[in-house]
C-alpha atoms as a PDB file:
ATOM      1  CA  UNK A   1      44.149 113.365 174.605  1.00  0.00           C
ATOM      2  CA  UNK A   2      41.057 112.502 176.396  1.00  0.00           C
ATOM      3  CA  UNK A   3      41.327 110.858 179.950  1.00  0.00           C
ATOM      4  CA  UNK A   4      39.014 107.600 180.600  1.00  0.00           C
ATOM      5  CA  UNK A   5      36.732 108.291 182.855  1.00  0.00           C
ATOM      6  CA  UNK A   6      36.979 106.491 186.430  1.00  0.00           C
ATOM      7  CA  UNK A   7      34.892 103.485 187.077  1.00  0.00           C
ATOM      8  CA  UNK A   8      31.640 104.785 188.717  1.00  0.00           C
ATOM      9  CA  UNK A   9      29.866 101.685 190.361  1.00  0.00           C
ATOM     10  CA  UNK A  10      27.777 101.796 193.008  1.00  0.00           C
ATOM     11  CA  UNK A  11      29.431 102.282 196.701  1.00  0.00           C
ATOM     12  CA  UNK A  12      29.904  99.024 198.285  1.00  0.00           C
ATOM     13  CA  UNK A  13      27.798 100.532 201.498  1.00  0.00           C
ATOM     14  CA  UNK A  14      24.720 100.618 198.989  1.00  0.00           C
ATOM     15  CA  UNK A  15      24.970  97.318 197.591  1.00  0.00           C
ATOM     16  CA  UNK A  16      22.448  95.544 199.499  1.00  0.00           C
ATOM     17  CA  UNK A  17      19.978  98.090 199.365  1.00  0.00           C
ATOM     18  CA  UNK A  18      20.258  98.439 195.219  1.00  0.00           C
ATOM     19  CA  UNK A  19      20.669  94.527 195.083  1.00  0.00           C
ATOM     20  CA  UNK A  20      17.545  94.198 196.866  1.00  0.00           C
ATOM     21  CA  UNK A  21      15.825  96.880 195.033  1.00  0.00           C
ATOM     22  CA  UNK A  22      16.285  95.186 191.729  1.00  0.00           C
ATOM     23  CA  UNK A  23      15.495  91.680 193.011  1.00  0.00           C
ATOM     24  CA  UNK A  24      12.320  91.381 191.043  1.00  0.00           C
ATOM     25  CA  UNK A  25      13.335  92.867 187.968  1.00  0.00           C
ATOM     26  CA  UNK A  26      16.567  90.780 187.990  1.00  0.00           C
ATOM     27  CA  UNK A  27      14.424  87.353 188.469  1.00  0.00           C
ATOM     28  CA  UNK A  28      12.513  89.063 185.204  1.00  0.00           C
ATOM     29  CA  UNK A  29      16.046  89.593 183.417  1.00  0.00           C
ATOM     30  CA  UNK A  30      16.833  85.979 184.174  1.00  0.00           C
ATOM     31  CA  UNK A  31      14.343  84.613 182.965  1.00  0.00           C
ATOM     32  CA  UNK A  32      14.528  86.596 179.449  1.00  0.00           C
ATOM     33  CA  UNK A  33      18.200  84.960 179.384  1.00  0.00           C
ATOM     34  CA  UNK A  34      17.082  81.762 179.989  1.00  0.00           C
ATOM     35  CA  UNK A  35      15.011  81.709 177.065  1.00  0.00           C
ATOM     36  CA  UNK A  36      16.525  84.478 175.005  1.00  0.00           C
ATOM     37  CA  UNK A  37      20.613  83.945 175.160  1.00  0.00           C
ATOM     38  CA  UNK A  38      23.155  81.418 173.649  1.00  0.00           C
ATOM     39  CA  UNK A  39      24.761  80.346 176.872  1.00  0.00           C
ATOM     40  CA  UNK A  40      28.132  80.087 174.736  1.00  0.00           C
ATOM     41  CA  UNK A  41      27.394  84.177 173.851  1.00  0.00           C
ATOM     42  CA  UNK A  42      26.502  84.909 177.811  1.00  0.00           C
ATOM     43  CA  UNK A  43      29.373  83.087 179.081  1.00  0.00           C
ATOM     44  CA  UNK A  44      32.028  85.216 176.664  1.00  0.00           C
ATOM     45  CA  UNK A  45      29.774  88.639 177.774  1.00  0.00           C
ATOM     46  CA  UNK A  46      30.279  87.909 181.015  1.00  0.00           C
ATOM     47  CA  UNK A  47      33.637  87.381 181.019  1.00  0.00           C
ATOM     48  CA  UNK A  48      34.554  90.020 178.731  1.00  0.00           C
ATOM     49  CA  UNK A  49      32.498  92.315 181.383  1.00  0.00           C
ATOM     50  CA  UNK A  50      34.422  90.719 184.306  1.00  0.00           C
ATOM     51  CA  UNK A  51      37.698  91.598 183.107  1.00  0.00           C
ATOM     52  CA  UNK A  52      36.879  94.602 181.944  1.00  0.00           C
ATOM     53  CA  UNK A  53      35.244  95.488 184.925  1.00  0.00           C
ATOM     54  CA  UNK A  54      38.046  93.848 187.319  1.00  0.00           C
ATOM     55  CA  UNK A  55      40.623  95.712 185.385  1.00  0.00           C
ATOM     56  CA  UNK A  56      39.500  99.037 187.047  1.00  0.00           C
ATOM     57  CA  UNK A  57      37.983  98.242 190.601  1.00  0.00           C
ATOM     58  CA  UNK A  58      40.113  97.753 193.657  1.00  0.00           C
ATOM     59  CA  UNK A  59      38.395  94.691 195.569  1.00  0.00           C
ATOM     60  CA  UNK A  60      40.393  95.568 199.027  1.00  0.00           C
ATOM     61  CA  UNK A  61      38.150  98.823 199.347  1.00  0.00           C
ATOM     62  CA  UNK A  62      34.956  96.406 199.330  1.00  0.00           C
ATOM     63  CA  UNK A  63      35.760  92.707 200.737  1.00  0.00           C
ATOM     64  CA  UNK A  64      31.323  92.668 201.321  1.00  0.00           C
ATOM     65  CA  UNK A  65      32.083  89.173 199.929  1.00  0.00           C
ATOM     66  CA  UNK A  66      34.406  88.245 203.088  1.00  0.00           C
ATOM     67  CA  UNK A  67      31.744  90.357 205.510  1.00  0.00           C
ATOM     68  CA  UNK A  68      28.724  88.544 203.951  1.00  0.00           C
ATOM     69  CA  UNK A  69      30.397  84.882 203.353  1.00  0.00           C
ATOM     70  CA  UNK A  70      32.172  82.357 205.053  1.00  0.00           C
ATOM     71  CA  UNK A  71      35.398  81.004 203.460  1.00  0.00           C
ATOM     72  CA  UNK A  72      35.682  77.240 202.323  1.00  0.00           C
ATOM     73  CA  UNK A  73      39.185  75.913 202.521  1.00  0.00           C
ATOM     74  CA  UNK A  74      39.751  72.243 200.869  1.00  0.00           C
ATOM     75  CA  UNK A  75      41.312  70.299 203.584  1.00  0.00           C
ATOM     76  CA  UNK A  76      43.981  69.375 201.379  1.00  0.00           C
ATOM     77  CA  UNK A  77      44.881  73.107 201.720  1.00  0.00           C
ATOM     78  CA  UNK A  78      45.011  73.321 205.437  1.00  0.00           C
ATOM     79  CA  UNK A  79      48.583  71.938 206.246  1.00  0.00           C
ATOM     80  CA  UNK A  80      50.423  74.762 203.570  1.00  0.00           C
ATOM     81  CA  UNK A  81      47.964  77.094 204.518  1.00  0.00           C
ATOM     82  CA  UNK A  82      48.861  76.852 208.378  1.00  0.00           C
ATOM     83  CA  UNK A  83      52.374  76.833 207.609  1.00  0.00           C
ATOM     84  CA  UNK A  84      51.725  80.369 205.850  1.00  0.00           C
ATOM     85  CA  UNK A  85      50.635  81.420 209.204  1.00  0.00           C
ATOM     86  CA  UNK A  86      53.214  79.671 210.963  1.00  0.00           C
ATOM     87  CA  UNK A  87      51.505  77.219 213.194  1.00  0.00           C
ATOM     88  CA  UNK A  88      50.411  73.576 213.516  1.00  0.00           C
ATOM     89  CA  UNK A  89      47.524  72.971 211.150  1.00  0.00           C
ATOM     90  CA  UNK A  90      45.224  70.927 214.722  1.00  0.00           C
ATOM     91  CA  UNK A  91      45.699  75.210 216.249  1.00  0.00           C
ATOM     92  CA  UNK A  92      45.092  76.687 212.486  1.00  0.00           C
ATOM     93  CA  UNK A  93      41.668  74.359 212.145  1.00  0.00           C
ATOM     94  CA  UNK A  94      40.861  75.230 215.958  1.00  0.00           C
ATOM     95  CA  UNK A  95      41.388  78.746 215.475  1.00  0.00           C
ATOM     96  CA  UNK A  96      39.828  79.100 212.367  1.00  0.00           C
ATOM     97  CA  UNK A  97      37.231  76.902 211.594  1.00  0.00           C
ATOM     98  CA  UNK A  98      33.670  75.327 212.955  1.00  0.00           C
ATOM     99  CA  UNK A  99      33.725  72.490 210.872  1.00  0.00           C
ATOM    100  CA  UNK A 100      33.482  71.111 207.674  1.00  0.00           C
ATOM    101  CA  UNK A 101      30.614  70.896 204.762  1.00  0.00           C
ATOM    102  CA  UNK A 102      29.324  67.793 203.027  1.00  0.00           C
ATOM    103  CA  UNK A 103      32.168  68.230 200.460  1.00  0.00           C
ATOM    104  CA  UNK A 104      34.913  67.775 203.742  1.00  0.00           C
ATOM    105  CA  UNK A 105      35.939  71.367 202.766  1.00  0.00           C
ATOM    106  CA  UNK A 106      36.790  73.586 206.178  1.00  0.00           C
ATOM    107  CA  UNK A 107      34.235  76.528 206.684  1.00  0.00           C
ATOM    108  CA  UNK A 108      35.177  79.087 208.424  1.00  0.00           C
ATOM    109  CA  UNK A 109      34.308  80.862 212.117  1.00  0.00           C
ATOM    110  CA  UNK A 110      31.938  83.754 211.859  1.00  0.00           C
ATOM    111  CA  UNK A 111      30.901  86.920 210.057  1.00  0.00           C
ATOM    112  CA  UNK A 112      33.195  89.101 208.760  1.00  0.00           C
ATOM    113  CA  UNK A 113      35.198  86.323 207.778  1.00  0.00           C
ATOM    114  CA  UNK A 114      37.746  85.224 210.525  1.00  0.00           C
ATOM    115  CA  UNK A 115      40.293  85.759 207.778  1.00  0.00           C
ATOM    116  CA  UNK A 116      40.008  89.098 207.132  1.00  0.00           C
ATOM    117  CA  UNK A 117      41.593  91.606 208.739  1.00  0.00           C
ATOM    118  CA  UNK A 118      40.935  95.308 208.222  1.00  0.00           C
ATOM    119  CA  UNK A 119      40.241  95.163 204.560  1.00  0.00           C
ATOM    120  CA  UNK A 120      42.934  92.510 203.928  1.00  0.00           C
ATOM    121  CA  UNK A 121      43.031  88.856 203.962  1.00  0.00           C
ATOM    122  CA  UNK A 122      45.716  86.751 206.320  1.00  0.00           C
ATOM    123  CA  UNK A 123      46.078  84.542 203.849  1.00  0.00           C
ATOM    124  CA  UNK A 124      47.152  86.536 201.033  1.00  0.00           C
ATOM    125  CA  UNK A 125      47.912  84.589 198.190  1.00  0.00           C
ATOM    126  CA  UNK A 126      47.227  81.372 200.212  1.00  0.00           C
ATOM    127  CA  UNK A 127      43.043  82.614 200.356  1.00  0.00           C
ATOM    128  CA  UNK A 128      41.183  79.673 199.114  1.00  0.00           C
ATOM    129  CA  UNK A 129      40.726  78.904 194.967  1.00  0.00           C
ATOM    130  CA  UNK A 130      36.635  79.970 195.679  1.00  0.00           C
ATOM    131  CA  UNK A 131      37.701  83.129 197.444  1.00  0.00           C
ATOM    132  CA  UNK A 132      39.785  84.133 194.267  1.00  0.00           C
ATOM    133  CA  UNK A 133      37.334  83.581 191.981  1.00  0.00           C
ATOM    134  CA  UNK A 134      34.636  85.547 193.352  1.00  0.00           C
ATOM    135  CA  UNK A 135      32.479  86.582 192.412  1.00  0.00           C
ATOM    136  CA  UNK A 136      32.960  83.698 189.604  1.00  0.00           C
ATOM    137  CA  UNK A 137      31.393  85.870 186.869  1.00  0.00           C
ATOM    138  CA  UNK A 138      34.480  84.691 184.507  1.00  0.00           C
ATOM    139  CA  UNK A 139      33.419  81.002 184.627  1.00  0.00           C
ATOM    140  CA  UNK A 140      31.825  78.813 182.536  1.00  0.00           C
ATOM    141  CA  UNK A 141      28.183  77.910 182.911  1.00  0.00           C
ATOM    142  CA  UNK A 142      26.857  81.372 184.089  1.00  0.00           C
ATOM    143  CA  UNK A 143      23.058  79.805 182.358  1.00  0.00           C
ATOM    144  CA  UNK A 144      23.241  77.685 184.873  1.00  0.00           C
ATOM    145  CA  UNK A 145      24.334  80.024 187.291  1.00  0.00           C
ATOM    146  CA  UNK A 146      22.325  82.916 186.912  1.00  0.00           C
ATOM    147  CA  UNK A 147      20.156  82.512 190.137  1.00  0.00           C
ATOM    148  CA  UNK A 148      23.163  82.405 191.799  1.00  0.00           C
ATOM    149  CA  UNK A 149      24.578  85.330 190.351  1.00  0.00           C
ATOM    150  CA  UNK A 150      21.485  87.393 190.704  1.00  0.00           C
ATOM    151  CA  UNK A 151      22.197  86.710 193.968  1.00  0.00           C
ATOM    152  CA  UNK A 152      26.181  87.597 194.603  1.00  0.00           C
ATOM    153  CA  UNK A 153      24.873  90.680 193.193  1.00  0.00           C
ATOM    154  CA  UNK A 154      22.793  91.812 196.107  1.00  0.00           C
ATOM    155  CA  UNK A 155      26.792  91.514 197.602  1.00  0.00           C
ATOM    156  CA  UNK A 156      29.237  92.338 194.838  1.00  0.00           C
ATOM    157  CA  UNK A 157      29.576  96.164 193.384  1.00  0.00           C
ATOM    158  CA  UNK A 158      31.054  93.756 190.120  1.00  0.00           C
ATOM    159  CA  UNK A 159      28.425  91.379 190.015  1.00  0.00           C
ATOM    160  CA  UNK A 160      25.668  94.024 190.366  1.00  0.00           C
ATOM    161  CA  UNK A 161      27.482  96.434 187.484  1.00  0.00           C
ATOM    162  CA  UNK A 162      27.679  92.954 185.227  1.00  0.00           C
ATOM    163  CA  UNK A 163      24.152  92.207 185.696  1.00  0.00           C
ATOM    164  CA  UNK A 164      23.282  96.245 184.579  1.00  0.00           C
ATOM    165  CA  UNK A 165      25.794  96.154 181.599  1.00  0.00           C
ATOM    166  CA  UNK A 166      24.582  92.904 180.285  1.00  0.00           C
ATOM    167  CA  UNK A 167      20.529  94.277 180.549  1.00  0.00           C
ATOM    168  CA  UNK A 168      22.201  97.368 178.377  1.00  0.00           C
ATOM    169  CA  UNK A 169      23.751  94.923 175.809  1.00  0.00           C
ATOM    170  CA  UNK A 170      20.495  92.769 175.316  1.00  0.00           C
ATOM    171  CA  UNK A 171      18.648  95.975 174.964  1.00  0.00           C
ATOM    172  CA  UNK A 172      16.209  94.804 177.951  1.00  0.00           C
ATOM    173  CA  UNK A 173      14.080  96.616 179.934  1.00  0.00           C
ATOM    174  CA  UNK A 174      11.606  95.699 183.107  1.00  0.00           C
ATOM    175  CA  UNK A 175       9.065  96.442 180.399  1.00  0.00           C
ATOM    176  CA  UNK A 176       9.823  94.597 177.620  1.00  0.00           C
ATOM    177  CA  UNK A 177      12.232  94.375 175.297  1.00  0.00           C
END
């Protein structure tokens, strides 16, 4: 019996160099989607890619997402969230955050996120709903995403490997088609 092969991404130390790399020809590839794919079809092939993808990578050997982002808790996540950690939420907001965004949502101190410790996150299973979907390549809507996506993958080993596969599957090239 055959053995799969292992997953064989790109190293999450190279990620911004690649990403950057194929900025240009990724803007091109966008724009052939934009006028070339059903966004029903792209959505599934994305998804399809993302758990595929997800299935075999192990995220805690990355975290560029937490180095490169901040995290946005909902307030209406801070009190359970500060009980996780086992202190008031006025010392968890203090500690943890230097204010809020236009949507009230807490953002939090500094780069590598304050949440992240070694190549874990305090919060566990508490991390905030945006956090867990990251690098939100299974959502809907990824038409009218793709500039953002183009750009998560000059971050995300996934999101970069997505963007590759799907050029492969729509047979496109930086010269054509």
């Amino acid at each position: 019996m055959l053995k799969e092969s292992p997953l064989r991404m790109i190293p999450p130390r190279k990620i911004a160099f690649w990403g950057k790399k194929k900025e240009k020809e990724n803007s091109r590839f966008r724009a052939f989607l934009k006028s070339h794919a059903d966004p029903d079809e792209l959505d599934q092939r994305f998804k399809s890619l993302h758990e595929e993808i997800f299935a075999a990578y192990d995220c805690s050997k990355c975290r560029n997402c937490c180095k490169e982002y901040n995290a946005s808790v909902p307030d209406n996540e801070i009190a359970s969230d500060a009980e996780f950690l086992a202190m008031p939420a006025d010392e968890f907001k203090t500690r943890y955050f230097s204010g809020q965004n236009q949507n009230g949502d807490w953002i939090s101190r500094g780069l590598p996120c304050c949440f992240l410790n070694g190549n874990e996150c305090i919060l566990q299973d508490h991390k905030p709903e945006s956090c867990k979907l990251f690098p939100y390549t299974n959502q809907p809507d990824r038409m009218g995403s793709l500039m953002n996506t183009m750009e998560i993958a000059q971050v995300c080993p996934i999101a970069y490997e997505i963007i590759e596969r799907l050029k492969q599957e729509y047979q496109w090239t930086p010269y054509g088609r």
